[in-house]
PDB file of N, CA and C in Angstrom:
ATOM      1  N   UNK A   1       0.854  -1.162   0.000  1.00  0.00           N
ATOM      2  CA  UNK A   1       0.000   0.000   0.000  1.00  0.00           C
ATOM      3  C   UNK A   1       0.902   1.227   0.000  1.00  0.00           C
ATOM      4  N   UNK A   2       0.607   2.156  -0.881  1.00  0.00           N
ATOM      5  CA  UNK A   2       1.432   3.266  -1.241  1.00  0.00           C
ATOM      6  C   UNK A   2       0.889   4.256   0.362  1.00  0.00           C
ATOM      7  N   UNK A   3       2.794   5.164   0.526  1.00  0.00           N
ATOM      8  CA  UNK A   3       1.820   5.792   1.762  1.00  0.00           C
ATOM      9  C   UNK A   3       0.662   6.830   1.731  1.00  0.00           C
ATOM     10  N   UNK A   4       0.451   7.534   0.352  1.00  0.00           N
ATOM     11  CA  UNK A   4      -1.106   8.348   0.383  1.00  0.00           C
ATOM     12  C   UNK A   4      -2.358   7.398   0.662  1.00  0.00           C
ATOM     13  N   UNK A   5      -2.103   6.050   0.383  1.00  0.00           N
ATOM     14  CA  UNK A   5      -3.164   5.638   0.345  1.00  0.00           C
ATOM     15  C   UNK A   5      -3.317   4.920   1.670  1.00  0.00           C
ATOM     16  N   UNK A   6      -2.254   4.713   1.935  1.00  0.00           N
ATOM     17  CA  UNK A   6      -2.268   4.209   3.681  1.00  0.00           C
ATOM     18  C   UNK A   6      -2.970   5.378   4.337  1.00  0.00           C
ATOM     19  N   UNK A   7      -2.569   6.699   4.401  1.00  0.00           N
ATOM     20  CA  UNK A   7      -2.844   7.876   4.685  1.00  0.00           C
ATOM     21  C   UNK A   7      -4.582   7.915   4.407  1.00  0.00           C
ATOM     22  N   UNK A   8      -4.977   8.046   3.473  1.00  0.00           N
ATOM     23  CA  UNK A   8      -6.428   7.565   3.120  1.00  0.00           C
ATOM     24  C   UNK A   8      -6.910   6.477   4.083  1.00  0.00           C
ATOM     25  N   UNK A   9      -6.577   6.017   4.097  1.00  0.00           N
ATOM     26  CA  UNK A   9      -7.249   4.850   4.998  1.00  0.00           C
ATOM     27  C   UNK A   9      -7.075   4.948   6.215  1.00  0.00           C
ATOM     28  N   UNK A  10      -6.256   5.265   6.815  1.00  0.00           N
ATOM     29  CA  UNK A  10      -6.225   5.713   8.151  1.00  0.00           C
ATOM     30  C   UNK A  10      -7.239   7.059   8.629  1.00  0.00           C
ATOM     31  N   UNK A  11      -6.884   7.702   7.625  1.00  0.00           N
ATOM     32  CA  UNK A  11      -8.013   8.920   7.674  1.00  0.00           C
ATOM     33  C   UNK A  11      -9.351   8.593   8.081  1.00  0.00           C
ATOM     34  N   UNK A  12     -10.140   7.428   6.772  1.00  0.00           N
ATOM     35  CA  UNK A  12     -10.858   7.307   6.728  1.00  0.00           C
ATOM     36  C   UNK A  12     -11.714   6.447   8.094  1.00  0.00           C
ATOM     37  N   UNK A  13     -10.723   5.403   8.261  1.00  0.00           N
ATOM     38  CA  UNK A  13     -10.531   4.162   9.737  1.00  0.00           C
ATOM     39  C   UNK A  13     -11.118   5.745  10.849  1.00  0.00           C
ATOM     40  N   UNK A  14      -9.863   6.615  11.269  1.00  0.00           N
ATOM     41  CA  UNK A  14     -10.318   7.378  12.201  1.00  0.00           C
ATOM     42  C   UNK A  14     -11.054   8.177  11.993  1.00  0.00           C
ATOM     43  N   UNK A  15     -11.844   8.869  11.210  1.00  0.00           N
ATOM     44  CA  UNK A  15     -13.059   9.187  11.552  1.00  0.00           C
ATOM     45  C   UNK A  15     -14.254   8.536  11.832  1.00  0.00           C
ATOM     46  N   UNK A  16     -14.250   7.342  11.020  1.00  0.00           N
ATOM     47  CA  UNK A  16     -15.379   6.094  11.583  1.00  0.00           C
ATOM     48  C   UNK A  16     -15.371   6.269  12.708  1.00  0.00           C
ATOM     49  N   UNK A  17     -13.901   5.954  13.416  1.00  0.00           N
ATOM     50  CA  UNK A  17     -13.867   5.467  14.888  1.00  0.00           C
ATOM     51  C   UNK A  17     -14.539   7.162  15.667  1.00  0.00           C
ATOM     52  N   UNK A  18     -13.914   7.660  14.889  1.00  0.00           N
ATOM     53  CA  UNK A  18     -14.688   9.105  15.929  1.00  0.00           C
ATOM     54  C   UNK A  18     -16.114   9.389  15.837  1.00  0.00           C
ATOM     55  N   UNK A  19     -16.882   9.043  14.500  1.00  0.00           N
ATOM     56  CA  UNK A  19     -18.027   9.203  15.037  1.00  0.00           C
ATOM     57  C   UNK A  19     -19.026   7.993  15.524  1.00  0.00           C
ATOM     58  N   UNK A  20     -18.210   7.177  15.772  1.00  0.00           N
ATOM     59  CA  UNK A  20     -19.118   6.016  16.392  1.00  0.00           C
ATOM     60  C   UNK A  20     -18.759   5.830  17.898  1.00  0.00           C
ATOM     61  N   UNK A  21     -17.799   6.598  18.414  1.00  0.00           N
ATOM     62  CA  UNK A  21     -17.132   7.023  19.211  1.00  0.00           C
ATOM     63  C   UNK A  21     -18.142   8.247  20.247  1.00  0.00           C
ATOM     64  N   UNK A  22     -18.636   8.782  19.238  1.00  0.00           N
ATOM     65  CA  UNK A  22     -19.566  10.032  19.517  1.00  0.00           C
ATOM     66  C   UNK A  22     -21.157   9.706  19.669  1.00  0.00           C
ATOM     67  N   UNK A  23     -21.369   8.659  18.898  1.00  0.00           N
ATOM     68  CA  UNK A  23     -22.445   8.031  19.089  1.00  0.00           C
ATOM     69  C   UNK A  23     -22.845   7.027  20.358  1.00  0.00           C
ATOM     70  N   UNK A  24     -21.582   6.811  20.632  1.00  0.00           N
ATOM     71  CA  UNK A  24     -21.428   5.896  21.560  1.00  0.00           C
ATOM     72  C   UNK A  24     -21.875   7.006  23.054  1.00  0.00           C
ATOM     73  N   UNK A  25     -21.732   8.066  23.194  1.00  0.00           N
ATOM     74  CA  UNK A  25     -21.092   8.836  23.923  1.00  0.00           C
ATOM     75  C   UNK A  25     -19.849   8.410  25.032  1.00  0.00           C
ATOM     76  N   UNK A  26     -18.633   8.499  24.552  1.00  0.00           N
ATOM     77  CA  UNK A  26     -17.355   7.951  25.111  1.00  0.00           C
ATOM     78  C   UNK A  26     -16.372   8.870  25.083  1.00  0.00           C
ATOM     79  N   UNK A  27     -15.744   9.128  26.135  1.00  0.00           N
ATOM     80  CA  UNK A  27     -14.802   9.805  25.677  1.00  0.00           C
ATOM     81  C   UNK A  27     -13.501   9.741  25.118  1.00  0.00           C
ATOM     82  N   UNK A  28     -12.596  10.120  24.412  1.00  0.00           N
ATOM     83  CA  UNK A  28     -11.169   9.354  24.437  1.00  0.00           C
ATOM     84  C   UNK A  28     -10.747   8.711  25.329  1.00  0.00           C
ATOM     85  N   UNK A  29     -10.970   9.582  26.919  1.00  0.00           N
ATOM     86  CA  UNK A  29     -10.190   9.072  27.700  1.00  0.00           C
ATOM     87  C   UNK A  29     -10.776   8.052  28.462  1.00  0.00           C
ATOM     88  N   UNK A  30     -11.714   7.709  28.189  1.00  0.00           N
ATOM     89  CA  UNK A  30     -12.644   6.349  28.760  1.00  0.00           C
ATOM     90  C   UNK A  30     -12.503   5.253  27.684  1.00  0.00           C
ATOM     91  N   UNK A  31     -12.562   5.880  26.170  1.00  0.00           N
ATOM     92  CA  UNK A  31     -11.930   4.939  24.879  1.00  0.00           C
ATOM     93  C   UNK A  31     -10.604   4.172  25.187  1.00  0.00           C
ATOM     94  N   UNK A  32      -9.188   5.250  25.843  1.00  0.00           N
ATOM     95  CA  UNK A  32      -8.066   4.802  25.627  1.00  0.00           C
ATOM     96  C   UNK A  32      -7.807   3.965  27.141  1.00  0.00           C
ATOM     97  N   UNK A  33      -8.499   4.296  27.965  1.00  0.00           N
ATOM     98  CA  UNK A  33      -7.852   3.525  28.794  1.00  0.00           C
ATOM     99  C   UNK A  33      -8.815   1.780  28.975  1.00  0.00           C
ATOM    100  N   UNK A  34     -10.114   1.709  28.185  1.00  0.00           N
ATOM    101  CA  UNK A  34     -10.433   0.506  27.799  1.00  0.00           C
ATOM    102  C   UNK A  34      -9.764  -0.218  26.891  1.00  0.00           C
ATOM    103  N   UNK A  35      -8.650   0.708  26.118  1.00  0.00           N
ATOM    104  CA  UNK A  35      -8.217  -0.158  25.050  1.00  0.00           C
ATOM    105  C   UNK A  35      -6.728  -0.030  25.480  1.00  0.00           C
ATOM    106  N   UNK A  36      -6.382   0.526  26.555  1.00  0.00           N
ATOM    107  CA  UNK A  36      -5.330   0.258  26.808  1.00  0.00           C
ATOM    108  C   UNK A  36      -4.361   1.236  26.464  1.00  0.00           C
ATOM    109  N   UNK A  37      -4.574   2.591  26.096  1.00  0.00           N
ATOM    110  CA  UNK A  37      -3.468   3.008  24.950  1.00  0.00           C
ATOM    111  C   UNK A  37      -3.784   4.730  25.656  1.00  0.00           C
ATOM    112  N   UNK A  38      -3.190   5.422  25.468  1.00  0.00           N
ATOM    113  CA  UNK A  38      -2.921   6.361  25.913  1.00  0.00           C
ATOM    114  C   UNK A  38      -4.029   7.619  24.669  1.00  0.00           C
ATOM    115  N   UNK A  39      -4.788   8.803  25.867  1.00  0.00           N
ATOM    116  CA  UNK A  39      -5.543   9.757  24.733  1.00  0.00           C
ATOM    117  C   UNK A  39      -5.153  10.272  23.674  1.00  0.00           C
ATOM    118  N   UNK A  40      -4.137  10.333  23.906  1.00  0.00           N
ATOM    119  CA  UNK A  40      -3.440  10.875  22.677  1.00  0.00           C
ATOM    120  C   UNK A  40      -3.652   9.764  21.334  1.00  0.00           C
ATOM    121  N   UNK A  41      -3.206   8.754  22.211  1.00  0.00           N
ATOM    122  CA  UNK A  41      -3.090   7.822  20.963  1.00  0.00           C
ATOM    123  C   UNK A  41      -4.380   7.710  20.403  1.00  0.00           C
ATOM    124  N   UNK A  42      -5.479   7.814  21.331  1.00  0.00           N
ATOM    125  CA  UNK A  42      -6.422   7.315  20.523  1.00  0.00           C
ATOM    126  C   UNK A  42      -7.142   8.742  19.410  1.00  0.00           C
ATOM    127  N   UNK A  43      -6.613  10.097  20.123  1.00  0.00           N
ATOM    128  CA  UNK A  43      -6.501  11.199  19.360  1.00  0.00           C
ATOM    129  C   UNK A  43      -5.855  11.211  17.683  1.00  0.00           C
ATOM    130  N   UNK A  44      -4.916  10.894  17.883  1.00  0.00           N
ATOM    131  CA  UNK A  44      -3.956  10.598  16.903  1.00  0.00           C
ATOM    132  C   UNK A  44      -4.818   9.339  15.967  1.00  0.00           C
ATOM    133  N   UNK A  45      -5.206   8.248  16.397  1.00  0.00           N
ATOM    134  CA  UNK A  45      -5.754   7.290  15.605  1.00  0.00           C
ATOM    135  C   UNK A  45      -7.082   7.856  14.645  1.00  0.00           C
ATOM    136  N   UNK A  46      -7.896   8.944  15.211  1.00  0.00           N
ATOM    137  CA  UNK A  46      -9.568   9.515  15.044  1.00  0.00           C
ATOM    138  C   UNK A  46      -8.995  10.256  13.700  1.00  0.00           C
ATOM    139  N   UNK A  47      -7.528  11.057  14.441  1.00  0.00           N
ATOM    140  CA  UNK A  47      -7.180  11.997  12.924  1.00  0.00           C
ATOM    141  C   UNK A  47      -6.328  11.349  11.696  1.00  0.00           C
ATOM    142  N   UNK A  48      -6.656  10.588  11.887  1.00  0.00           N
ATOM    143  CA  UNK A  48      -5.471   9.653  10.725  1.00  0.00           C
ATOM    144  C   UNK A  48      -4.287   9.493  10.610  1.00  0.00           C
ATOM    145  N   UNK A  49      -3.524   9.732  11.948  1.00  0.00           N
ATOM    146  CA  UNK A  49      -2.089   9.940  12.085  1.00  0.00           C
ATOM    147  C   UNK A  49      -1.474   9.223  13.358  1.00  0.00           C
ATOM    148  N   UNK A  50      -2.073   7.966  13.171  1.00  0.00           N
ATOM    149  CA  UNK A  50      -1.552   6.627  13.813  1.00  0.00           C
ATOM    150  C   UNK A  50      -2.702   6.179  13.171  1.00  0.00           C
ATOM    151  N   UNK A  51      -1.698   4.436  13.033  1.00  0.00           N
ATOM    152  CA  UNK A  51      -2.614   3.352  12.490  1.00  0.00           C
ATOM    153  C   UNK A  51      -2.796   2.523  14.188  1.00  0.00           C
ATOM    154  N   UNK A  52      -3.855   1.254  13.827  1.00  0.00           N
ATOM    155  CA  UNK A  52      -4.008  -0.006  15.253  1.00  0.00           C
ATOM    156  C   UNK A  52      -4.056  -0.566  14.487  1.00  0.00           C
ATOM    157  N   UNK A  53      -3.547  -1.353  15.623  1.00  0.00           N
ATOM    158  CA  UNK A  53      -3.199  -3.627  15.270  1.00  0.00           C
ATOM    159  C   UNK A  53      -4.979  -3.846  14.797  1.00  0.00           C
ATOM    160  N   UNK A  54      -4.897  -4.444  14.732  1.00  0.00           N
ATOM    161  CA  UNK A  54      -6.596  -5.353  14.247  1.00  0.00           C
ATOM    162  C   UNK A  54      -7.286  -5.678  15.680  1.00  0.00           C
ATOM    163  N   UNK A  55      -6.099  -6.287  16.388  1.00  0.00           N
ATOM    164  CA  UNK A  55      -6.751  -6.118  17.900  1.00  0.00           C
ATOM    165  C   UNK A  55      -7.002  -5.602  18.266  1.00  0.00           C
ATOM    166  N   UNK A  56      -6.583  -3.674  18.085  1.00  0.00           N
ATOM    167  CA  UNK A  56      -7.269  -2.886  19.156  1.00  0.00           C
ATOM    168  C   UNK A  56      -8.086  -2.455  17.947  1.00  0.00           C
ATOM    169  N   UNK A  57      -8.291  -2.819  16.525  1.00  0.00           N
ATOM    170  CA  UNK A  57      -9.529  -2.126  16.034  1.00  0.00           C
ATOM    171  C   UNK A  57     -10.644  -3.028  16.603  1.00  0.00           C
ATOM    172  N   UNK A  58     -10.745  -4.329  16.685  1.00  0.00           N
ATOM    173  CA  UNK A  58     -11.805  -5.554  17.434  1.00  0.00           C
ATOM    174  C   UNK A  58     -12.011  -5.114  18.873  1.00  0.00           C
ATOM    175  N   UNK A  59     -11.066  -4.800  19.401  1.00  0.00           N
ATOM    176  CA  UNK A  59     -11.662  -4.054  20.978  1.00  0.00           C
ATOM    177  C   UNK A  59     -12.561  -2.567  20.370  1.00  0.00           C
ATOM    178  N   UNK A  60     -11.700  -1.936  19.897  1.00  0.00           N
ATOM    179  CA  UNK A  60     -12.664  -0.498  19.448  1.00  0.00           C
ATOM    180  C   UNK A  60     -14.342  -1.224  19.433  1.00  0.00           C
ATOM    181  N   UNK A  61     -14.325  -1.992  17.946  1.00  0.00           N
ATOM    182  CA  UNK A  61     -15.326  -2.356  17.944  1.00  0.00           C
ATOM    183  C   UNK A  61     -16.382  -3.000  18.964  1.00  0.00           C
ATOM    184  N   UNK A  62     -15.827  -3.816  19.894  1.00  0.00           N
ATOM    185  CA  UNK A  62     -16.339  -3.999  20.836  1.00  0.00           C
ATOM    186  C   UNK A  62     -17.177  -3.252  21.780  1.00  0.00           C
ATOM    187  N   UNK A  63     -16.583  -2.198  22.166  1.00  0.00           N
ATOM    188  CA  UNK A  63     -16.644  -1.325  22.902  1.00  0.00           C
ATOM    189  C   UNK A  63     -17.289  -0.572  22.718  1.00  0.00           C
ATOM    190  N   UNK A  64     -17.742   0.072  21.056  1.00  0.00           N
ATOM    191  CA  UNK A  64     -18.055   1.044  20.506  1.00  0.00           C
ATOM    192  C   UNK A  64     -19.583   0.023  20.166  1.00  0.00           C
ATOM    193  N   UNK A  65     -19.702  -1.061  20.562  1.00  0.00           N
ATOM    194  CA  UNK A  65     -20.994  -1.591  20.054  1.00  0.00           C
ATOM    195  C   UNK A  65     -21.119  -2.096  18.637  1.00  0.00           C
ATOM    196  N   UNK A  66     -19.886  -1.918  17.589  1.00  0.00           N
ATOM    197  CA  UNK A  66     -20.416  -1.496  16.376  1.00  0.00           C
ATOM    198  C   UNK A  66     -19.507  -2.765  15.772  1.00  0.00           C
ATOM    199  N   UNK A  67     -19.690  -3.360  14.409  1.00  0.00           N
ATOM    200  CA  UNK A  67     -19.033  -4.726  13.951  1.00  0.00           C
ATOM    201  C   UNK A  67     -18.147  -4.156  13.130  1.00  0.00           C
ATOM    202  N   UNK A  68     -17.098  -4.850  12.946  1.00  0.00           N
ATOM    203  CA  UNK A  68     -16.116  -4.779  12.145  1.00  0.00           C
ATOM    204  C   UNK A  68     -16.312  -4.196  10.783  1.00  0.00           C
ATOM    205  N   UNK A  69     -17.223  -4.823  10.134  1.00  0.00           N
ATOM    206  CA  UNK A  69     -17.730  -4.489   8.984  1.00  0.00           C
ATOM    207  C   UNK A  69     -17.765  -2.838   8.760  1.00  0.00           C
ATOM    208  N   UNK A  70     -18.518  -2.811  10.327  1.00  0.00           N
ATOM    209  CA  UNK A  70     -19.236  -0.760   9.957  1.00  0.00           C
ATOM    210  C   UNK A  70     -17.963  -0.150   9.962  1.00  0.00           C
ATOM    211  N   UNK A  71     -16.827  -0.347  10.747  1.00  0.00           N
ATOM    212  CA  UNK A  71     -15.873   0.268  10.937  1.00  0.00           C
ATOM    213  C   UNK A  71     -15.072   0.204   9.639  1.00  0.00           C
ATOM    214  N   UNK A  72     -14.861  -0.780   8.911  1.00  0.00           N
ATOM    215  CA  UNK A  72     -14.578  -1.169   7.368  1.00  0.00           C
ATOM    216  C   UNK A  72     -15.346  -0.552   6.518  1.00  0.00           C
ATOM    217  N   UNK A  73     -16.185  -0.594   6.635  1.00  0.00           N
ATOM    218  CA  UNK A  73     -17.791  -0.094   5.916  1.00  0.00           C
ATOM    219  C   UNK A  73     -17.423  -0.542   4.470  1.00  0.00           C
ATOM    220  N   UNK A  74     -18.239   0.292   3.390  1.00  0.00           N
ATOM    221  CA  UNK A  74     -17.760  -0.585   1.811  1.00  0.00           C
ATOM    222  C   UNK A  74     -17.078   0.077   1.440  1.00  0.00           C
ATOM    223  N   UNK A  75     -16.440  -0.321   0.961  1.00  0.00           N
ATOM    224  CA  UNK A  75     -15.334  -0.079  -0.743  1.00  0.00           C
ATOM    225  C   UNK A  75     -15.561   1.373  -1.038  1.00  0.00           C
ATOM    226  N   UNK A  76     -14.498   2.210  -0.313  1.00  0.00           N
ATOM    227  CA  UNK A  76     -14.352   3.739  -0.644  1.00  0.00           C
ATOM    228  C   UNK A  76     -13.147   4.182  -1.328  1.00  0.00           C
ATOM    229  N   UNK A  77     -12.998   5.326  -1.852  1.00  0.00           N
ATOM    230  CA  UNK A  77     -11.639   5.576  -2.483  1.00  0.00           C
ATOM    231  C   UNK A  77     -10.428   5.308  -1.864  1.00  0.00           C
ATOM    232  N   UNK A  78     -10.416   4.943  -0.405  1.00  0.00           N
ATOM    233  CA  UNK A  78      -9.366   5.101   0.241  1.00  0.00           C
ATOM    234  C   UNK A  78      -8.645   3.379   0.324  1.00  0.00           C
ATOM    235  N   UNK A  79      -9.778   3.013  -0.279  1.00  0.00           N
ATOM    236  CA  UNK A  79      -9.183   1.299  -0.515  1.00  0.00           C
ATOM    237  C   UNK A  79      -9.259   0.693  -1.792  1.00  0.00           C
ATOM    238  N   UNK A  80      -9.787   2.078  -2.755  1.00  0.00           N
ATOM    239  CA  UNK A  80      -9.236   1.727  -3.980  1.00  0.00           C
ATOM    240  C   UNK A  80      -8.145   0.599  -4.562  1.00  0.00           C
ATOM    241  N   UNK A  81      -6.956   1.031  -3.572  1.00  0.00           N
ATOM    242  CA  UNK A  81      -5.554   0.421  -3.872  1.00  0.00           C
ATOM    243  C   UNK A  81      -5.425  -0.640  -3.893  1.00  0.00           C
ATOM    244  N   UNK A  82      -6.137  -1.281  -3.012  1.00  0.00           N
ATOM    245  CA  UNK A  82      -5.938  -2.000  -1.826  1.00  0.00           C
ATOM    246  C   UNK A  82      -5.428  -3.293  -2.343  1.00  0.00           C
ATOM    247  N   UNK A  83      -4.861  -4.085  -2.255  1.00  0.00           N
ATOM    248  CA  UNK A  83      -4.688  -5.490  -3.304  1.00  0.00           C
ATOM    249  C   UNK A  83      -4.431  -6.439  -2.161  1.00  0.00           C
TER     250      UNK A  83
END
Protein backbone atom coordinates (compact mmCIF):
# COMPACT_ATOMS: atom_id res chain seq x y z
CA UNK A 1 0.00 0.00 0.00
CA UNK A 2 1.43 3.27 -1.24
CA UNK A 3 1.82 5.79 1.76
CA UNK A 4 -1.11 8.35 0.38
CA UNK A 5 -3.16 5.64 0.35
CA UNK A 6 -2.27 4.21 3.68
CA UNK A 7 -2.84 7.88 4.69
CA UNK A 8 -6.43 7.57 3.12
CA UNK A 9 -7.25 4.85 5.00
CA UNK A 10 -6.22 5.71 8.15
CA UNK A 11 -8.01 8.92 7.67
CA UNK A 12 -10.86 7.31 6.73
CA UNK A 13 -10.53 4.16 9.74
CA UNK A 14 -10.32 7.38 12.20
CA UNK A 15 -13.06 9.19 11.55
CA UNK A 16 -15.38 6.09 11.58
CA UNK A 17 -13.87 5.47 14.89
CA UNK A 18 -14.69 9.11 15.93
CA UNK A 19 -18.03 9.20 15.04
CA UNK A 20 -19.12 6.02 16.39
CA UNK A 21 -17.13 7.02 19.21
CA UNK A 22 -19.57 10.03 19.52
CA UNK A 23 -22.44 8.03 19.09
CA UNK A 24 -21.43 5.90 21.56
CA UNK A 25 -21.09 8.84 23.92
CA UNK A 26 -17.36 7.95 25.11
CA UNK A 27 -14.80 9.81 25.68
CA UNK A 28 -11.17 9.35 24.44
CA UNK A 29 -10.19 9.07 27.70
CA UNK A 30 -12.64 6.35 28.76
CA UNK A 31 -11.93 4.94 24.88
CA UNK A 32 -8.07 4.80 25.63
CA UNK A 33 -7.85 3.53 28.79
CA UNK A 34 -10.43 0.51 27.80
CA UNK A 35 -8.22 -0.16 25.05
CA UNK A 36 -5.33 0.26 26.81
CA UNK A 37 -3.47 3.01 24.95
CA UNK A 38 -2.92 6.36 25.91
CA UNK A 39 -5.54 9.76 24.73
CA UNK A 40 -3.44 10.87 22.68
CA UNK A 41 -3.09 7.82 20.96
CA UNK A 42 -6.42 7.31 20.52
CA UNK A 43 -6.50 11.20 19.36
CA UNK A 44 -3.96 10.60 16.90
CA UNK A 45 -5.75 7.29 15.61
CA UNK A 46 -9.57 9.52 15.04
CA UNK A 47 -7.18 12.00 12.92
CA UNK A 48 -5.47 9.65 10.72
CA UNK A 49 -2.09 9.94 12.08
CA UNK A 50 -1.55 6.63 13.81
CA UNK A 51 -2.61 3.35 12.49
CA UNK A 52 -4.01 -0.01 15.25
CA UNK A 53 -3.20 -3.63 15.27
CA UNK A 54 -6.60 -5.35 14.25
CA UNK A 55 -6.75 -6.12 17.90
CA UNK A 56 -7.27 -2.89 19.16
CA UNK A 57 -9.53 -2.13 16.03
CA UNK A 58 -11.81 -5.55 17.43
CA UNK A 59 -11.66 -4.05 20.98
CA UNK A 60 -12.66 -0.50 19.45
CA UNK A 61 -15.33 -2.36 17.94
CA UNK A 62 -16.34 -4.00 20.84
CA UNK A 63 -16.64 -1.32 22.90
CA UNK A 64 -18.05 1.04 20.51
CA UNK A 65 -20.99 -1.59 20.05
CA UNK A 66 -20.42 -1.50 16.38
CA UNK A 67 -19.03 -4.73 13.95
CA UNK A 68 -16.12 -4.78 12.14
CA UNK A 69 -17.73 -4.49 8.98
CA UNK A 70 -19.24 -0.76 9.96
CA UNK A 71 -15.87 0.27 10.94
CA UNK A 72 -14.58 -1.17 7.37
CA UNK A 73 -17.79 -0.09 5.92
CA UNK A 74 -17.76 -0.58 1.81
CA UNK A 75 -15.33 -0.08 -0.74
CA UNK A 76 -14.35 3.74 -0.64
CA UNK A 77 -11.64 5.58 -2.48
CA UNK A 78 -9.37 5.10 0.24
CA UNK A 79 -9.18 1.30 -0.51
CA UNK A 80 -9.24 1.73 -3.98
CA UNK A 81 -5.55 0.42 -3.87
CA UNK A 82 -5.94 -2.00 -1.83
CA UNK A 83 -4.69 -5.49 -3.30
Amino acid sequence: MSTATEQQFNETLGARILAARKRARITQDQLASAIGLSRSSVANIEAGRQSLSVVDALTICRLLGIGIDQLLGPETSAWSDVT
